[in-house]
Every structure is written in structure tokens, then in C-alpha cells.
N, C-alpha and C. Protein backbone atom coordinates (compact mmCIF):
# COMPACT_ATOMS: atom_id res chain seq x y z
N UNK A 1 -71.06 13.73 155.64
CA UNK A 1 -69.68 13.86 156.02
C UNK A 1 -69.56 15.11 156.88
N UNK A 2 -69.20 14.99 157.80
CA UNK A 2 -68.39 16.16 158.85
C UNK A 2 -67.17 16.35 158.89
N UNK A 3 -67.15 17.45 158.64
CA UNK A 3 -65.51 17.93 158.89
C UNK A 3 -65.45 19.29 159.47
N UNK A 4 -64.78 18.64 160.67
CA UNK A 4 -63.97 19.85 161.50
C UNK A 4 -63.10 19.64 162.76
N UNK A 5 -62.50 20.43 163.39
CA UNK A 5 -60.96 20.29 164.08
C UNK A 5 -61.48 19.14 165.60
N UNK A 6 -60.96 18.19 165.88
CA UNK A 6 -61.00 17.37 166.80
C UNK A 6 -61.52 17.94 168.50
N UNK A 7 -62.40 17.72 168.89
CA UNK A 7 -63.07 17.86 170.33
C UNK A 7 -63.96 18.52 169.79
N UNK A 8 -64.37 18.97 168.33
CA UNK A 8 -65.54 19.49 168.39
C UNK A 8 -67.28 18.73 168.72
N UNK A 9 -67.37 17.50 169.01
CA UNK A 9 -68.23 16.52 169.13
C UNK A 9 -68.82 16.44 168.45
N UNK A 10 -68.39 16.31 167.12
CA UNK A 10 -68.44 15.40 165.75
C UNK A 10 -69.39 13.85 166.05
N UNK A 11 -68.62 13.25 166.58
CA UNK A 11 -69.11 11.74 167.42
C UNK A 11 -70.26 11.57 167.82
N UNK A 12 -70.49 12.55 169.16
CA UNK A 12 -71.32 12.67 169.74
C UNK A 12 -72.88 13.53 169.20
N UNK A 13 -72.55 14.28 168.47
CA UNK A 13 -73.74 15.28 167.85
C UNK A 13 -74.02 13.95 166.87
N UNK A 14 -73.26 13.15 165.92
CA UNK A 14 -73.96 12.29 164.86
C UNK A 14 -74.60 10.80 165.19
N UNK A 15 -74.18 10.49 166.81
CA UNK A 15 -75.12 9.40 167.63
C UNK A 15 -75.97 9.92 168.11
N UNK A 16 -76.26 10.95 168.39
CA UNK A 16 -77.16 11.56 168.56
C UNK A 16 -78.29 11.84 167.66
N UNK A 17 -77.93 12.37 166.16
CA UNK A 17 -78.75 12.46 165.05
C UNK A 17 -79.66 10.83 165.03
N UNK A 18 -78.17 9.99 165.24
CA UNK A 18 -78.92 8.50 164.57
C UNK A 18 -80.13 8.06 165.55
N UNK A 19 -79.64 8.29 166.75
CA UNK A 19 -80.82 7.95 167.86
C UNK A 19 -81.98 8.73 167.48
N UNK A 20 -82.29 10.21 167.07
CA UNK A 20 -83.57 10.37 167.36
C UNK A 20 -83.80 9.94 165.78
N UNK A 21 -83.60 9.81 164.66
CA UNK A 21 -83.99 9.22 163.51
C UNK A 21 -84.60 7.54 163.89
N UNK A 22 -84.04 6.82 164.86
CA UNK A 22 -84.05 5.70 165.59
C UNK A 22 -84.13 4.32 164.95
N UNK A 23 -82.39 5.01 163.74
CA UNK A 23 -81.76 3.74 163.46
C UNK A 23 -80.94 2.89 163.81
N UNK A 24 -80.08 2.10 163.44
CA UNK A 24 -79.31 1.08 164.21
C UNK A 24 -78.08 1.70 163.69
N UNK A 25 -77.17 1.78 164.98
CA UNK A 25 -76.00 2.67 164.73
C UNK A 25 -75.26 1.45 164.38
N UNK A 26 -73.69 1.30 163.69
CA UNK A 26 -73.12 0.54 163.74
C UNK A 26 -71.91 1.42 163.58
N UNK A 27 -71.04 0.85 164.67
CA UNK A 27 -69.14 1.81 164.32
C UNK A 27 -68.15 0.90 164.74
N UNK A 28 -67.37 1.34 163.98
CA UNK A 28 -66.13 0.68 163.99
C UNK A 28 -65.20 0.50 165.12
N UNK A 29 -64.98 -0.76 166.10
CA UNK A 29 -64.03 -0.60 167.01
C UNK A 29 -62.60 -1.15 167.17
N UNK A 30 -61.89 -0.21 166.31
CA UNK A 30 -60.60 -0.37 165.99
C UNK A 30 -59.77 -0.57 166.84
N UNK A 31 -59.23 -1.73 166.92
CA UNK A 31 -58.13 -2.03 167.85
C UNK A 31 -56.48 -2.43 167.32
N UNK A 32 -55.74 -2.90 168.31
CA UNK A 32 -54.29 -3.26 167.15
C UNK A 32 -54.52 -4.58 166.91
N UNK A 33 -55.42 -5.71 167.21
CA UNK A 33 -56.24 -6.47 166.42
C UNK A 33 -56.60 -6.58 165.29
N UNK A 34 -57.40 -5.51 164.95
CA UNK A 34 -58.37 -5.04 164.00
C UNK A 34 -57.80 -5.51 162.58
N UNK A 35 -58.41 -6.13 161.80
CA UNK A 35 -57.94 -7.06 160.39
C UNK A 35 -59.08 -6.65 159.14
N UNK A 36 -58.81 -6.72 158.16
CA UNK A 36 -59.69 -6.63 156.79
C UNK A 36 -60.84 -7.71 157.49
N UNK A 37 -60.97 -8.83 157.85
CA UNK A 37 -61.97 -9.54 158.00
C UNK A 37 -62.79 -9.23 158.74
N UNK A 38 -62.22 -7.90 159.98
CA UNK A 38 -63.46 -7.48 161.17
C UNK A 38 -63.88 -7.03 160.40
N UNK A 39 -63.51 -5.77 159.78
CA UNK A 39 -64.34 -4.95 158.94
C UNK A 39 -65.00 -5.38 157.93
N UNK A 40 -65.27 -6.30 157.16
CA UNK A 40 -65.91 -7.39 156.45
C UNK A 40 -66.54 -7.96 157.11
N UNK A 41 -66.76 -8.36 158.06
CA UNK A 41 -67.59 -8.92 158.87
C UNK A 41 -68.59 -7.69 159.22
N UNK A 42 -68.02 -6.88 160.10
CA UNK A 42 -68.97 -5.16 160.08
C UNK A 42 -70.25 -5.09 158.80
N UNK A 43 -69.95 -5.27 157.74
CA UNK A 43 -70.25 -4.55 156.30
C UNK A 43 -71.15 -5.61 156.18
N UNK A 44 -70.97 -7.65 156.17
CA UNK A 44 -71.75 -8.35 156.14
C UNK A 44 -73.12 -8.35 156.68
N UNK A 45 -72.72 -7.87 158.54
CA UNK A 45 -74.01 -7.47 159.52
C UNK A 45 -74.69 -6.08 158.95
N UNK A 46 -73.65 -5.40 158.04
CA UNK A 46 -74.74 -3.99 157.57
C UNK A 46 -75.87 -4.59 156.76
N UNK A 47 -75.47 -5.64 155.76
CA UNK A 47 -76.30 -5.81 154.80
C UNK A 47 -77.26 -6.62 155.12
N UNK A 48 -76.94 -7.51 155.86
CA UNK A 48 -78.17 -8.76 156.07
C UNK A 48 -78.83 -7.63 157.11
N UNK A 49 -78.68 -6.60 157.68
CA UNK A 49 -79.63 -5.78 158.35
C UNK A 49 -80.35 -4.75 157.34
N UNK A 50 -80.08 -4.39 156.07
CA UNK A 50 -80.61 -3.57 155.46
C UNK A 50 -81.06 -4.29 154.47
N UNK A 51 -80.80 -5.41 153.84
CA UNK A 51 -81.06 -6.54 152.96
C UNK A 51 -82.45 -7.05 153.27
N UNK A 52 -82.10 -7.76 154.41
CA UNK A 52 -82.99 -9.07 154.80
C UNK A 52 -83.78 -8.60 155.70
N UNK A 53 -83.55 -7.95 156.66
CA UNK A 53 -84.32 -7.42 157.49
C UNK A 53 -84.96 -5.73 157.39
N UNK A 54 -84.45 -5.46 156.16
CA UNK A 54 -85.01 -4.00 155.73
C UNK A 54 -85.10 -2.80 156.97
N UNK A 55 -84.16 -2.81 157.47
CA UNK A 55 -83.84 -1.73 158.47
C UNK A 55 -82.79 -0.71 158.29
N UNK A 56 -82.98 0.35 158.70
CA UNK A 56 -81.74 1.57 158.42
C UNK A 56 -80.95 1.46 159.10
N UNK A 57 -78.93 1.67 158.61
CA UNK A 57 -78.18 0.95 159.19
C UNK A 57 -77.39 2.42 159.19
N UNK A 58 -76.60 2.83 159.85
CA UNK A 58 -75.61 4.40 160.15
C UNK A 58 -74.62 3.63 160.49
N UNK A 59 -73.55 3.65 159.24
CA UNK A 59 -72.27 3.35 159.38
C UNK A 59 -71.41 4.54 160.04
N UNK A 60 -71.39 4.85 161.53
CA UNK A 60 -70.66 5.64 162.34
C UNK A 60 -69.20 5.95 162.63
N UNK A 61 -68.43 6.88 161.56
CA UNK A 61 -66.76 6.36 161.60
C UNK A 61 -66.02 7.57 161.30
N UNK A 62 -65.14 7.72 162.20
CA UNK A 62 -64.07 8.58 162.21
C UNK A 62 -63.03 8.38 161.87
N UNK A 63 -62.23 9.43 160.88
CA UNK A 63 -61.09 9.44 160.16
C UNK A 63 -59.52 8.57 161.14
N UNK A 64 -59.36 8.96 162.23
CA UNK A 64 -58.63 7.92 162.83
C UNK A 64 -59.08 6.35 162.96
N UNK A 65 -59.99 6.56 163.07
CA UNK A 65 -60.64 4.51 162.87
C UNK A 65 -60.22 4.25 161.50
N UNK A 66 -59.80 4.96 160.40
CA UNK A 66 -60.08 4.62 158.98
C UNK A 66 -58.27 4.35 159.05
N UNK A 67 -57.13 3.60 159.57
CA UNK A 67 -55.50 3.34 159.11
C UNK A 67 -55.68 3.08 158.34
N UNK A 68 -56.47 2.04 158.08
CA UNK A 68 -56.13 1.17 156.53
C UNK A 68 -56.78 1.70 155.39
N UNK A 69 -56.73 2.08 154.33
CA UNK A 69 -56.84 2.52 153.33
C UNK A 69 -58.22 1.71 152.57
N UNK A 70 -58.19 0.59 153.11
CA UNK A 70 -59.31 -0.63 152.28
C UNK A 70 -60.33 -0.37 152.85
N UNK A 71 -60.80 0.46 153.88
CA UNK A 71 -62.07 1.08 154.81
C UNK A 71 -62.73 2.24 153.74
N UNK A 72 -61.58 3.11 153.49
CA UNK A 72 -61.92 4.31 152.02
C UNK A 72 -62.39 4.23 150.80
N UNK A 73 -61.27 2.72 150.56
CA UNK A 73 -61.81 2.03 148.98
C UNK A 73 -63.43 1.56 149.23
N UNK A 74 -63.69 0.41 149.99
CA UNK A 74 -65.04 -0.12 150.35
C UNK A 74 -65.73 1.29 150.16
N UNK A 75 -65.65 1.75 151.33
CA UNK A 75 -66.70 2.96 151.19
C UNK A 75 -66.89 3.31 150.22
N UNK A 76 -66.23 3.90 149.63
CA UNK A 76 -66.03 4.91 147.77
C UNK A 76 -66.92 4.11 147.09
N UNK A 77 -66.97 2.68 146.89
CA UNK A 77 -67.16 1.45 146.57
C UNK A 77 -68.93 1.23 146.79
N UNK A 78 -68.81 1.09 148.32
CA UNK A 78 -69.99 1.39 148.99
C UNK A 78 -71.57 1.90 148.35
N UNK A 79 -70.43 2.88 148.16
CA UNK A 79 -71.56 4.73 148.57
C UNK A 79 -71.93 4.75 146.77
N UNK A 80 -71.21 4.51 146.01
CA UNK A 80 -70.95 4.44 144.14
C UNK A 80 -72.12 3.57 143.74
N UNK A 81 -71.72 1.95 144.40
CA UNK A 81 -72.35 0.95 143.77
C UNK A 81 -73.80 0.34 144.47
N UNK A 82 -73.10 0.18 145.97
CA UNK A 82 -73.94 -0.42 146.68
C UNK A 82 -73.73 -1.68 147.14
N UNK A 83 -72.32 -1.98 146.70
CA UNK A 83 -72.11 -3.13 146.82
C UNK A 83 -70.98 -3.60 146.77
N UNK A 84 -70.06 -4.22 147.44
CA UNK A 84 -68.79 -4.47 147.82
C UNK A 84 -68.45 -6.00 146.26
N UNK A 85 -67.38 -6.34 145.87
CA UNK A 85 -67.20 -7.00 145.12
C UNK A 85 -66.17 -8.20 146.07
N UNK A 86 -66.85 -9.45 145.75
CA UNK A 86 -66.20 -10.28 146.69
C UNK A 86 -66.06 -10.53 148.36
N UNK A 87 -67.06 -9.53 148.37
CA UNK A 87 -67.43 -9.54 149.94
C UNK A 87 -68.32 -10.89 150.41
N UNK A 88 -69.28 -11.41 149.69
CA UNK A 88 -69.23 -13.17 149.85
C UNK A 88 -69.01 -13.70 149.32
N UNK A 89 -68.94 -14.71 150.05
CA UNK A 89 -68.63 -16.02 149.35
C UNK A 89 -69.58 -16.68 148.55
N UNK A 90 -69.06 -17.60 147.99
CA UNK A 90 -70.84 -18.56 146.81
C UNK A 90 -71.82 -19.00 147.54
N UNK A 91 -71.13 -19.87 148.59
CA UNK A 91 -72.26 -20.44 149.91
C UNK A 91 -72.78 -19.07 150.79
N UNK A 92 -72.15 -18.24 150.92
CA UNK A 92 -72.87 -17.05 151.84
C UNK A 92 -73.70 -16.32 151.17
N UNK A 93 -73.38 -15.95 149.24
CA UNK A 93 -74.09 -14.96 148.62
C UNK A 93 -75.26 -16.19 148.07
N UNK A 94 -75.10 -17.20 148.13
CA UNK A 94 -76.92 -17.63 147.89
C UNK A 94 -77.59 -17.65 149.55
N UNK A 95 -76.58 -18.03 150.43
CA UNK A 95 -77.70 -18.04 151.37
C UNK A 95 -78.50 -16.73 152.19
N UNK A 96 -77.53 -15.21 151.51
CA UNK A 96 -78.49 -14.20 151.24
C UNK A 96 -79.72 -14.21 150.50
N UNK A 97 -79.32 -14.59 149.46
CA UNK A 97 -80.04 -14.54 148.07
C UNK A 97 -81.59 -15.23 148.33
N UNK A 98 -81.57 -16.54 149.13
CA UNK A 98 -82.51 -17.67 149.55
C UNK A 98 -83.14 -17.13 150.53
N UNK A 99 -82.48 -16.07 151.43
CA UNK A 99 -83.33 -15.15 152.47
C UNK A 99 -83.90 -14.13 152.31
N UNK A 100 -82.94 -13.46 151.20
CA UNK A 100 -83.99 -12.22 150.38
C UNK A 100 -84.97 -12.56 149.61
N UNK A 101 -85.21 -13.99 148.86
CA UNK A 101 -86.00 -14.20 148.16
C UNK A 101 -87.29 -14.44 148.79
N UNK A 102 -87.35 -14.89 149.86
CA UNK A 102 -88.31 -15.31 151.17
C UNK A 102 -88.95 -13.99 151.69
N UNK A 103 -88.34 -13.09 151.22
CA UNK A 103 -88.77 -11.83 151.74
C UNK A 103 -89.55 -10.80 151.11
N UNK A 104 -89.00 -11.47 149.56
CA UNK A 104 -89.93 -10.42 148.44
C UNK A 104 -91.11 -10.76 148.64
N UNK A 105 -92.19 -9.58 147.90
CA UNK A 105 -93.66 -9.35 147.96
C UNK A 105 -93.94 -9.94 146.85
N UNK A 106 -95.02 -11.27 146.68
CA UNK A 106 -95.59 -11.72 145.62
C UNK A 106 -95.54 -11.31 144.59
N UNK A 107 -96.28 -9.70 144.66
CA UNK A 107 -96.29 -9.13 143.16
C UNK A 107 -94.64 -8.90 142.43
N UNK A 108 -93.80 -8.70 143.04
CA UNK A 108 -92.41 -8.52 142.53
C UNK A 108 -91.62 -10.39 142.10
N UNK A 109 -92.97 -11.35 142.52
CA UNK A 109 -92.13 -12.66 142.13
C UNK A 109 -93.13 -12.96 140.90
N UNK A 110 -94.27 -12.60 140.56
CA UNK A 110 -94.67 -12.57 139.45
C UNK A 110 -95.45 -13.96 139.54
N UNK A 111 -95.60 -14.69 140.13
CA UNK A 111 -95.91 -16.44 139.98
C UNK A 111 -95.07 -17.29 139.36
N UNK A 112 -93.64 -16.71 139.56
CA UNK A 112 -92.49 -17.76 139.28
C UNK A 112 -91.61 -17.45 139.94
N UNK A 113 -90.16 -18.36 139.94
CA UNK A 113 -89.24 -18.28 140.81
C UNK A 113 -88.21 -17.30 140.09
N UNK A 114 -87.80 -15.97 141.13
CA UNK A 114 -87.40 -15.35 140.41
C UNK A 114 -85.63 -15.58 139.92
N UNK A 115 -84.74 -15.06 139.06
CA UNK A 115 -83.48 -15.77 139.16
C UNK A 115 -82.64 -14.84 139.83
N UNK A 116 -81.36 -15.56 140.40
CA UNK A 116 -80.71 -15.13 141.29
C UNK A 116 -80.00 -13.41 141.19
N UNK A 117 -80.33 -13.18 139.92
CA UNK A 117 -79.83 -11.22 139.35
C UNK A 117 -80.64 -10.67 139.95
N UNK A 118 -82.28 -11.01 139.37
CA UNK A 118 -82.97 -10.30 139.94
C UNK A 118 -83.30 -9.99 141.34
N UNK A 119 -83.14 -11.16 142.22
CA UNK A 119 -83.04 -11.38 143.84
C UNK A 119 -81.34 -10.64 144.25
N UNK A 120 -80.60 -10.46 143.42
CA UNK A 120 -79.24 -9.79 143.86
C UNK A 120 -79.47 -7.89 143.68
N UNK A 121 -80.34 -8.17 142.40
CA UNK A 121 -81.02 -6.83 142.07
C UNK A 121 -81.53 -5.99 143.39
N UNK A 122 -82.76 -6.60 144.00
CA UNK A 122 -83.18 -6.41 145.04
C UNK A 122 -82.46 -6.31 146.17
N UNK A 123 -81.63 -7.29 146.37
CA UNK A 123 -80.34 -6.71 147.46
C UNK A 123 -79.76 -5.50 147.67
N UNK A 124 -79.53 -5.09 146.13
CA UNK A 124 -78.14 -3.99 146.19
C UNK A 124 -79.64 -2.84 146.48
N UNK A 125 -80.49 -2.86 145.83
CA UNK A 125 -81.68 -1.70 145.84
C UNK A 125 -82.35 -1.26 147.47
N UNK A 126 -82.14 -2.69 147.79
CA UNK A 126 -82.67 -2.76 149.60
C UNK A 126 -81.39 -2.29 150.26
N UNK A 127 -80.26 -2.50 149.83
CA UNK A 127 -79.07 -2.06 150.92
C UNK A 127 -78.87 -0.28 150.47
N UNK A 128 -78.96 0.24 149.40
CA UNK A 128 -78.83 1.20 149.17
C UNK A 128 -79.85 2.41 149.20
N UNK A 129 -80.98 1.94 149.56
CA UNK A 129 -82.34 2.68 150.43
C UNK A 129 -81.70 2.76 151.84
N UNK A 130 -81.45 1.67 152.69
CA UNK A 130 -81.43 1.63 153.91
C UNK A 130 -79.90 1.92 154.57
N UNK A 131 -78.67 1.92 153.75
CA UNK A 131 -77.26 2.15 154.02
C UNK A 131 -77.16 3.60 154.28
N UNK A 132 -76.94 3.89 155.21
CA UNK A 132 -76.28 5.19 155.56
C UNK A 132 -75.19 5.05 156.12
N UNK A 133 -74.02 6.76 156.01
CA UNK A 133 -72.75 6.80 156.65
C UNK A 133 -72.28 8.01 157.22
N UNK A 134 -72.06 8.37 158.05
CA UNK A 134 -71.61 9.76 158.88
C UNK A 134 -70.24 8.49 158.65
N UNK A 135 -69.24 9.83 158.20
CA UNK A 135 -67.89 10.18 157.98
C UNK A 135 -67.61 11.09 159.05
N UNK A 136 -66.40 11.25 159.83
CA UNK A 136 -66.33 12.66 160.31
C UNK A 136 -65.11 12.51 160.27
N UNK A 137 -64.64 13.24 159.92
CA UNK A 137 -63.07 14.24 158.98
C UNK A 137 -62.04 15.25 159.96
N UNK A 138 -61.51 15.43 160.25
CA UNK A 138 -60.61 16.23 160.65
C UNK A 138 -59.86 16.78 159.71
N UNK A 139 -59.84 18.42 159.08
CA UNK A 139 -58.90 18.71 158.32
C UNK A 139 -57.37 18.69 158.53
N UNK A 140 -57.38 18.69 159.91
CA UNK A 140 -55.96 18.99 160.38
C UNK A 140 -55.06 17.20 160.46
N UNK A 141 -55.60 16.34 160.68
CA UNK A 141 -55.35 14.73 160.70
C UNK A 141 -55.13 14.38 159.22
N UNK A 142 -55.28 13.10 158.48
CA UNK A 142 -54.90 12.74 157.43
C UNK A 142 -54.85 13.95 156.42
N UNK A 143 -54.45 13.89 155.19
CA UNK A 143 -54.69 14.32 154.47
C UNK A 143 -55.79 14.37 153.93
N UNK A 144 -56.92 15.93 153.87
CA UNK A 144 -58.05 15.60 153.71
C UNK A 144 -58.31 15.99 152.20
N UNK A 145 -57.49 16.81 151.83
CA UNK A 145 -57.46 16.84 150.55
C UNK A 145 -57.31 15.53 149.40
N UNK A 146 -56.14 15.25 149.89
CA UNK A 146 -56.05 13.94 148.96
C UNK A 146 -56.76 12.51 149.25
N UNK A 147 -57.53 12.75 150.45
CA UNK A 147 -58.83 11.71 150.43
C UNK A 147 -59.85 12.29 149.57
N UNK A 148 -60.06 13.52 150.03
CA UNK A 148 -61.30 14.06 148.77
C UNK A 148 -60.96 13.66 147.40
N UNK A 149 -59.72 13.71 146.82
CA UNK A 149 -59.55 13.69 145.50
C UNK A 149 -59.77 12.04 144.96
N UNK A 150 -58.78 11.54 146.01
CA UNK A 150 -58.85 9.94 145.78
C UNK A 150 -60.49 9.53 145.89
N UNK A 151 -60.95 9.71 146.35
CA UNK A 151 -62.22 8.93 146.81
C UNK A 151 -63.29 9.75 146.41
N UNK A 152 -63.56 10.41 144.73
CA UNK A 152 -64.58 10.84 144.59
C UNK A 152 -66.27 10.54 144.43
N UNK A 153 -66.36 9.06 144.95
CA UNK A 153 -67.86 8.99 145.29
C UNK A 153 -67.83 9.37 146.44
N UNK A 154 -67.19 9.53 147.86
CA UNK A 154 -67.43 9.72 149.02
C UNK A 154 -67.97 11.48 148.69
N UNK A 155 -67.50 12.17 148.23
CA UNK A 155 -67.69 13.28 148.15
C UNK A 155 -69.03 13.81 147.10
N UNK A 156 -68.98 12.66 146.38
CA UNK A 156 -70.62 12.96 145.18
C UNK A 156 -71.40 12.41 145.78
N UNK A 157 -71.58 11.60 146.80
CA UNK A 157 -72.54 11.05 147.74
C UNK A 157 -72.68 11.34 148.28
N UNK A 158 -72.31 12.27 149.28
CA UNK A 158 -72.35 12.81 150.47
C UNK A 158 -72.81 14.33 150.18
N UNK A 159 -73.54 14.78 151.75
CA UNK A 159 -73.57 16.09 151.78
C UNK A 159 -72.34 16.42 152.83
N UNK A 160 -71.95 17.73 152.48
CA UNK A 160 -70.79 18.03 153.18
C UNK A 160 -71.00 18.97 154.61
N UNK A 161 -71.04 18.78 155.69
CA UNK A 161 -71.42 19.87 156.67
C UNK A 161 -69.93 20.51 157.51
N UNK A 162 -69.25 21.47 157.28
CA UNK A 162 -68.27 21.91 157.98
C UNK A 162 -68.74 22.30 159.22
N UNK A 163 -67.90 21.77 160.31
CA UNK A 163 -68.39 22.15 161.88
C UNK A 163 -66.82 23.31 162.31
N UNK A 164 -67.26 24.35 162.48
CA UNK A 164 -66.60 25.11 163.46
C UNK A 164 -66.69 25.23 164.92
């Protein structure tokens, strides 16, 4: 998490981090469009990229991209569990499940088929190795206090870097 006063290149210094680490950035492009389902859709492509394809994913997002309040919850959510509740559907969360299973290493299937906990097991364990998030904060914009308070996994998960 970054926090500090706006034009400090917050943005730019943490695409920068992600490039030379040389993961797959992903950020939010908020428009007056913009619906619970883009952003659900966003979070879907995080996982089947850190899931299924076992790659590091940098959720890239600034406190003005965040209006809606259900961006904070997820995250909190996120960053806590590893895993969004109701974010698929039955037909979408097996046809993860049927692609992660294709993906495990023999020795973790044991010479049987493993059941769908344990292959969900492996999901949340693969998304939460490979999920990352640069936050960047403005103290002077929302209330940053009462996001800190509200949203205490963002803050037990995170390291905190103040930019002057």
C-alpha cells in the first residue's frame, strides 16, 4: 500500500516496480460505465491467471478508481481469504476446478481422482502465492482513516510505504 499526496507518481513508480519484477500488471479502468460485473470479470482473469496458469498477477489501483465501496470489501476479502464468495458460478467454478485439476502434479493426485475441496484447496493456495496488490492512497482524498479502520485485512496484509 502507498500512501501519499496526489502527483507524487505513486502510479508510475509501482508499474514500474511490476515491470522489472516482470509480472502481469492488471488495473482497473474505471469509467461512468464501469459496473460490479467489470470488476468481477477483472478478479475472474486474476485468478484463472494465477490459478490455472500459475503466474504473478499485480492488482494495480488507485483510491479514486475505488467509488464503489464493493472494490474495498472484495479486496479486504481478497487479501484475508483468498477468495471472493460467489464470484462463480457452478458451471464456471467446476470448469476452473476441471482445469486446475489438469494441472496438478501426480504426486499431489496420489493415483486417484482428487475431490473437488481439495482441487478448490489448491486454487485458493495457487491464487494466494501468485495474487498481488499495490493500493495507492491519498491521505488528503477519501477518508483514509476510516478505510484503514473499516478494512482491517487491507492493512494486516499489506506493508505500508508512506511517499513524501
Amino acid at each position: 500500500m502507498l500512501i501519499g499526496v496526489e502527483g507524487l507518481g505513486k502510479m508510475a513508480l509501482s508499474r514500474l516496480a511490476i515491470y522489472i519484477c516482470q509480472y502481469q500488471i492488471r488495473e482497473l479502468k474505471h469509467t461512468a460505465e464501469f459496473s460490479r460485473d467489470d470488476w468481477h470479470t477483472l478478479i475472474k482473469a486474476m485468478f484463472e491467471s494465477t490459478a490455472i496458469d500459475k503466474r504473478t498477477n499485480v492488482l494495480n489501483i488507485c483510491d479514486n478508481q475505488m467509488a464503489d465501496d464493493i472494490i474495498m470489501v472484495d479486496l479486504n476479502c481478497l487479501l484475508k481469504n483468498g477468495d471472493l464468495p460467489d464470484l462463480l458460478h457452478a458451471s464456471e467454478k467446476s470448469g476452473f476446478l476441471e482445469r486446475i485439476r489438469s494441472t496438478m502434479p501426480q504426486s499431489k493426485l496420489g493415483g486417484t481422482a482428487p475431490s473437488d475441496s481439495s482441487v478448490y484447496t489448491e486454487m485458493i493456495n495457487r491464487s494466494k502465492k501468485n495474487f498481488k496488490s499495490i493500493i495507492n492512497l491519498t491521505p488528503t482524498g477519501r477518508t483514509l482513516k476510516k478505510e484503514l479502520k473499516n478494512y482491517q485485512s487491507i492493512v494486516n496484509c499489506s506493508t505500508i510505504i508512506w511517499m513524501d
